[in-house]
N, C-alpha and C. Protein backbone atom coordinates (compact mmCIF):
# COMPACT_ATOMS: atom_id res chain seq x y z
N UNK A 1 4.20 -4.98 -16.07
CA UNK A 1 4.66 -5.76 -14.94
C UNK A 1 3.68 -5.57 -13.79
N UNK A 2 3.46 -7.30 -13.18
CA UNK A 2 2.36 -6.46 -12.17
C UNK A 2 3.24 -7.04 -10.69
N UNK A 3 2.71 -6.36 -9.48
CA UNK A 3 3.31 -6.75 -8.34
C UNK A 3 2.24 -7.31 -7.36
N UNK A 4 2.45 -8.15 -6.89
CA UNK A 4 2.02 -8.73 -5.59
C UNK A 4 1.73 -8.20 -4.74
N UNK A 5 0.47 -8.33 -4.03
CA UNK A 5 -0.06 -7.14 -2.68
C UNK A 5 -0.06 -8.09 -1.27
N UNK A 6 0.99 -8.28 -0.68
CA UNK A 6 0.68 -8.96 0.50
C UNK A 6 0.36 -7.99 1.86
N UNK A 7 -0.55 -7.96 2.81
CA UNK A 7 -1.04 -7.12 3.68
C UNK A 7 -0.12 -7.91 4.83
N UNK A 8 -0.12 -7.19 5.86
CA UNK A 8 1.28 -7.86 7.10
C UNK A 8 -0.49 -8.36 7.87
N UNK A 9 -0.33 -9.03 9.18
CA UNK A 9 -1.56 -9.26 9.89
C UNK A 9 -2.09 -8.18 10.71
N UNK A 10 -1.29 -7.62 11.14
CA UNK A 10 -1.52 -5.87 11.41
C UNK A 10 -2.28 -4.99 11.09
N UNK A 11 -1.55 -4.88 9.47
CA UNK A 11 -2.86 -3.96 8.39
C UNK A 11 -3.67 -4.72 8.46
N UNK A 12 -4.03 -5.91 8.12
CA UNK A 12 -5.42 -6.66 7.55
C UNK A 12 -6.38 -5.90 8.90
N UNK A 13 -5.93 -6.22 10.45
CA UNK A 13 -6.72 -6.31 11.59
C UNK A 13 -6.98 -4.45 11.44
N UNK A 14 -5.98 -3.73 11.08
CA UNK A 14 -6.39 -2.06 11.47
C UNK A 14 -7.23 -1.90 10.20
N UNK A 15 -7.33 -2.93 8.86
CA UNK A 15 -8.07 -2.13 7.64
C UNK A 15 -9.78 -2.79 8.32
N UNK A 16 -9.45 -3.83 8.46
CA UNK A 16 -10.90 -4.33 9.16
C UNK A 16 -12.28 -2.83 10.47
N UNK A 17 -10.71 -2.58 11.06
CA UNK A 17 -11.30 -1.94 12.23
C UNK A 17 -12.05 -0.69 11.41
N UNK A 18 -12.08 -0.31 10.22
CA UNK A 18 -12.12 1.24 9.75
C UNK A 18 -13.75 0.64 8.87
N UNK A 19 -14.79 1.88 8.82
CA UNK A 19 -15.95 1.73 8.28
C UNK A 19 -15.56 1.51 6.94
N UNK A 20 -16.87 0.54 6.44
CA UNK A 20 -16.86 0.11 4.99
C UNK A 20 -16.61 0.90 3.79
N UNK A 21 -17.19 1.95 4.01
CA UNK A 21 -16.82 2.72 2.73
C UNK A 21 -15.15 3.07 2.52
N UNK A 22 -14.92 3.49 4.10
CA UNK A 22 -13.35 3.67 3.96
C UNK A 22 -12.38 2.67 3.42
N UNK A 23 -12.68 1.40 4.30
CA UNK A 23 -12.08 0.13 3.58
C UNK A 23 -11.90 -0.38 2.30
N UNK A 24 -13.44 0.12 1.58
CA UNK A 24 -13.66 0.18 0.35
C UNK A 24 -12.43 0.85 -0.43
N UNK A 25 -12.49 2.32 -0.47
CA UNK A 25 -11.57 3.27 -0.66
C UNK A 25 -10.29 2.38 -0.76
N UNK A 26 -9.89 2.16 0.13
CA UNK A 26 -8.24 1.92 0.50
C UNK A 26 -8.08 0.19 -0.09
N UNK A 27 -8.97 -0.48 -0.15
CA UNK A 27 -8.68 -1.94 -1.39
C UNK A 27 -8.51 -1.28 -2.69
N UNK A 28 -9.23 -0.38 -3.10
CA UNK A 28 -8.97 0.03 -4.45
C UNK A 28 -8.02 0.69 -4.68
N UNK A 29 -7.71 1.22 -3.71
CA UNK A 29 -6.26 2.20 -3.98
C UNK A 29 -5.13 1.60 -4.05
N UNK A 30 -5.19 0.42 -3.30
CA UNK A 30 -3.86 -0.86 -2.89
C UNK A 30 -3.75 -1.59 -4.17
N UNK A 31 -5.14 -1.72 -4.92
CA UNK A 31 -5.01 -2.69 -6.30
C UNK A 31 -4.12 -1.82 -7.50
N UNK A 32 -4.66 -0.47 -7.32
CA UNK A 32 -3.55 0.04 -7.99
C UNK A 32 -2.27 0.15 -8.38
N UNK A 33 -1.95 -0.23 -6.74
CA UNK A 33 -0.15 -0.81 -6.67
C UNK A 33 -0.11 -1.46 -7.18
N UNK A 34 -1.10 -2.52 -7.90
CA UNK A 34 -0.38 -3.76 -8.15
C UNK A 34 0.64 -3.37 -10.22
N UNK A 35 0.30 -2.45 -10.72
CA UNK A 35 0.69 -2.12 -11.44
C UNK A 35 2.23 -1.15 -11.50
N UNK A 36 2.86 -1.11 -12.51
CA UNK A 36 4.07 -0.46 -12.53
C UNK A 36 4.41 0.49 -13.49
N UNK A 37 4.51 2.02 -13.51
CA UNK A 37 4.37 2.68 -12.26
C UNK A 37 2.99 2.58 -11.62
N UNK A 38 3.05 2.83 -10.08
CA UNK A 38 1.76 2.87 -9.78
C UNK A 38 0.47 3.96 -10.12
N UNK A 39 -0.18 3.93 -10.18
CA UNK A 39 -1.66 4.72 -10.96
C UNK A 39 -2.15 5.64 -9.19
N UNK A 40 -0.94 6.48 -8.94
CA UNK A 40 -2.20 6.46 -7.13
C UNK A 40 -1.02 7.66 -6.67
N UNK A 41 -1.40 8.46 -5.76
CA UNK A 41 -0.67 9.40 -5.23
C UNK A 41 0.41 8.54 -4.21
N UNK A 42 1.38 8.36 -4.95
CA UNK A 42 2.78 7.85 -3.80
C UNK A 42 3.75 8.30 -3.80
N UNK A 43 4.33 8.27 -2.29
CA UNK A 43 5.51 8.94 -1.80
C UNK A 43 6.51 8.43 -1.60
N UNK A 44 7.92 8.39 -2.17
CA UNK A 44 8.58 7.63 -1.30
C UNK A 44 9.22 7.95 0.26
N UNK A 45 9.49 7.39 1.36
CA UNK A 45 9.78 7.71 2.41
C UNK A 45 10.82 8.36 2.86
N UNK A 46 11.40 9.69 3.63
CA UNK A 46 12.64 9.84 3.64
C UNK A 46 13.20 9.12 5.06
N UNK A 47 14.91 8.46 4.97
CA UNK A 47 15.28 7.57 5.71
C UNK A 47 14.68 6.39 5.80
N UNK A 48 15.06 5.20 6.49
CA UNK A 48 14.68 4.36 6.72
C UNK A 48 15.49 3.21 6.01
N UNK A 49 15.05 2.17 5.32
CA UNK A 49 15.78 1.26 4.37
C UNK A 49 15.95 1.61 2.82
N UNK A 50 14.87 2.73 2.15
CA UNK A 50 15.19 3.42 0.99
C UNK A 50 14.40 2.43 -0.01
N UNK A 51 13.41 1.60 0.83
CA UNK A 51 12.13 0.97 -0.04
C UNK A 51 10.70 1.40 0.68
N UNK A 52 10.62 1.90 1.38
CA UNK A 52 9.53 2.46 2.00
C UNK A 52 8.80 3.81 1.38
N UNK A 53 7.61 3.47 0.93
CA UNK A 53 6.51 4.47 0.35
C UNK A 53 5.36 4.60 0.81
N UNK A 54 4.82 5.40 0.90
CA UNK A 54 3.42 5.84 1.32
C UNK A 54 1.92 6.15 0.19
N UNK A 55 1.53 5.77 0.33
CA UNK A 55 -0.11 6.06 -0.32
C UNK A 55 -1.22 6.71 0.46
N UNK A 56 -1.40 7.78 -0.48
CA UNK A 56 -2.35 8.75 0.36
C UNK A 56 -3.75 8.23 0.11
N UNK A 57 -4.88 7.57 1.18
CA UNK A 57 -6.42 7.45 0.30
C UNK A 57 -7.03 8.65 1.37
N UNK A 58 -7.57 9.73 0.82
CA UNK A 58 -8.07 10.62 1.85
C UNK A 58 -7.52 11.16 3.02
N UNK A 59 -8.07 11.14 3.95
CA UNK A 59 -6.97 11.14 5.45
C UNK A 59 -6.44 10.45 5.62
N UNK A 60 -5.87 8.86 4.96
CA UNK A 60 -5.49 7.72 5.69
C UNK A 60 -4.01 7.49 4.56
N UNK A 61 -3.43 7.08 5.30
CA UNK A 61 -1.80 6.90 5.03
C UNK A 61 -1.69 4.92 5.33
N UNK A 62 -0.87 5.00 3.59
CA UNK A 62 -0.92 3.40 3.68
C UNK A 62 0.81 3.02 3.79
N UNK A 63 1.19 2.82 4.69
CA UNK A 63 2.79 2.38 4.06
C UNK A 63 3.06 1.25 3.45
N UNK A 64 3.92 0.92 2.74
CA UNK A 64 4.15 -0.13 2.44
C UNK A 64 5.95 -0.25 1.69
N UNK A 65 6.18 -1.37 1.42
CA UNK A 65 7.63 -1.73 1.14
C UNK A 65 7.45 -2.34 0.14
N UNK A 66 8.31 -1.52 -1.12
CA UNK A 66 8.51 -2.06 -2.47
C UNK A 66 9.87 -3.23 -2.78
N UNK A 67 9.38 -4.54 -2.90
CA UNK A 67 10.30 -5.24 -3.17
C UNK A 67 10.63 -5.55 -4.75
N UNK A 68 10.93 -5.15 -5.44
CA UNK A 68 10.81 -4.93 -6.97
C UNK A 68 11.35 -6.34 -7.63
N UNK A 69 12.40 -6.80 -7.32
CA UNK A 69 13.47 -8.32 -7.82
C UNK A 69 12.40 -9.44 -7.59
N UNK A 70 11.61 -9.23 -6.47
CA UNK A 70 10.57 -10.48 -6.21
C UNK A 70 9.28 -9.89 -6.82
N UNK A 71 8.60 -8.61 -6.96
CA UNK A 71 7.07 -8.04 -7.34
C UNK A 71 6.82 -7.95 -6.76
N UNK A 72 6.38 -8.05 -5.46
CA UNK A 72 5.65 -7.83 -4.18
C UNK A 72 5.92 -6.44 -3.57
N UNK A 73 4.93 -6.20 -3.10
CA UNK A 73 4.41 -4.97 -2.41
C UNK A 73 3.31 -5.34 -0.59
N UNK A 74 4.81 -5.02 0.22
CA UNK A 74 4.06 -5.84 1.54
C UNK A 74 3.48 -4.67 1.91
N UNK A 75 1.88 -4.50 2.63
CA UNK A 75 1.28 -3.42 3.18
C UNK A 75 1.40 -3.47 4.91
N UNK A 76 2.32 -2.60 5.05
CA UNK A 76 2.31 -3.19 6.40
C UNK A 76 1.41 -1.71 7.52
C-alpha cells in the first residue's frame, strides 16, 4: 500500500529555506513515507488528535499527519 505525500505551503517555504544537501536528505526521507510500514525512524506523537508523527532526518524533525482511510500523509 502506498500513501500520498502532500507538503502544507508552510513546509514547502521552511524545506526551501534549508541548504541543499539538507533538503536533499529530508525529500528522501519523506519518500519513504510513502510506503506502509514506513522504512524511516518514526514517532508517533503524544496528545494531540492521535494521528500525528514525527520523522527524525538528522537534527531536523518532520511532522506530519497520517490519514490512513484516504493514503495521504500531509507534511505540515
Amino acid at each position: 500500500m502506498e500513501f500520498d505525500i502532500i507538503f502544507s505551503p508552510k513546509a514547502f517555504k521552511d524545506l526551501k529555506k534549508l541548504d541543499k544537501p539538507t533538503q536533499i536528505r529530508i525529500k528522501e526521507a519523506v519518500t519513504r513515507l510513502k510506503q506502509f510500514p514506513p522504512q524511516a525512524d518514526v514517532l508517533k506523537l503524544k496528545g494531540g488528535q492521535g494521528n500525528e508523527f514525527r520523522l527524525r532526518v538528522g537534527d531536523w524533525r518532520v511532522v506530519f499527519f497520517n490519514i490512513s482511510f484516504r493514503r495521504k500523509k500531509y507534511i505540515s
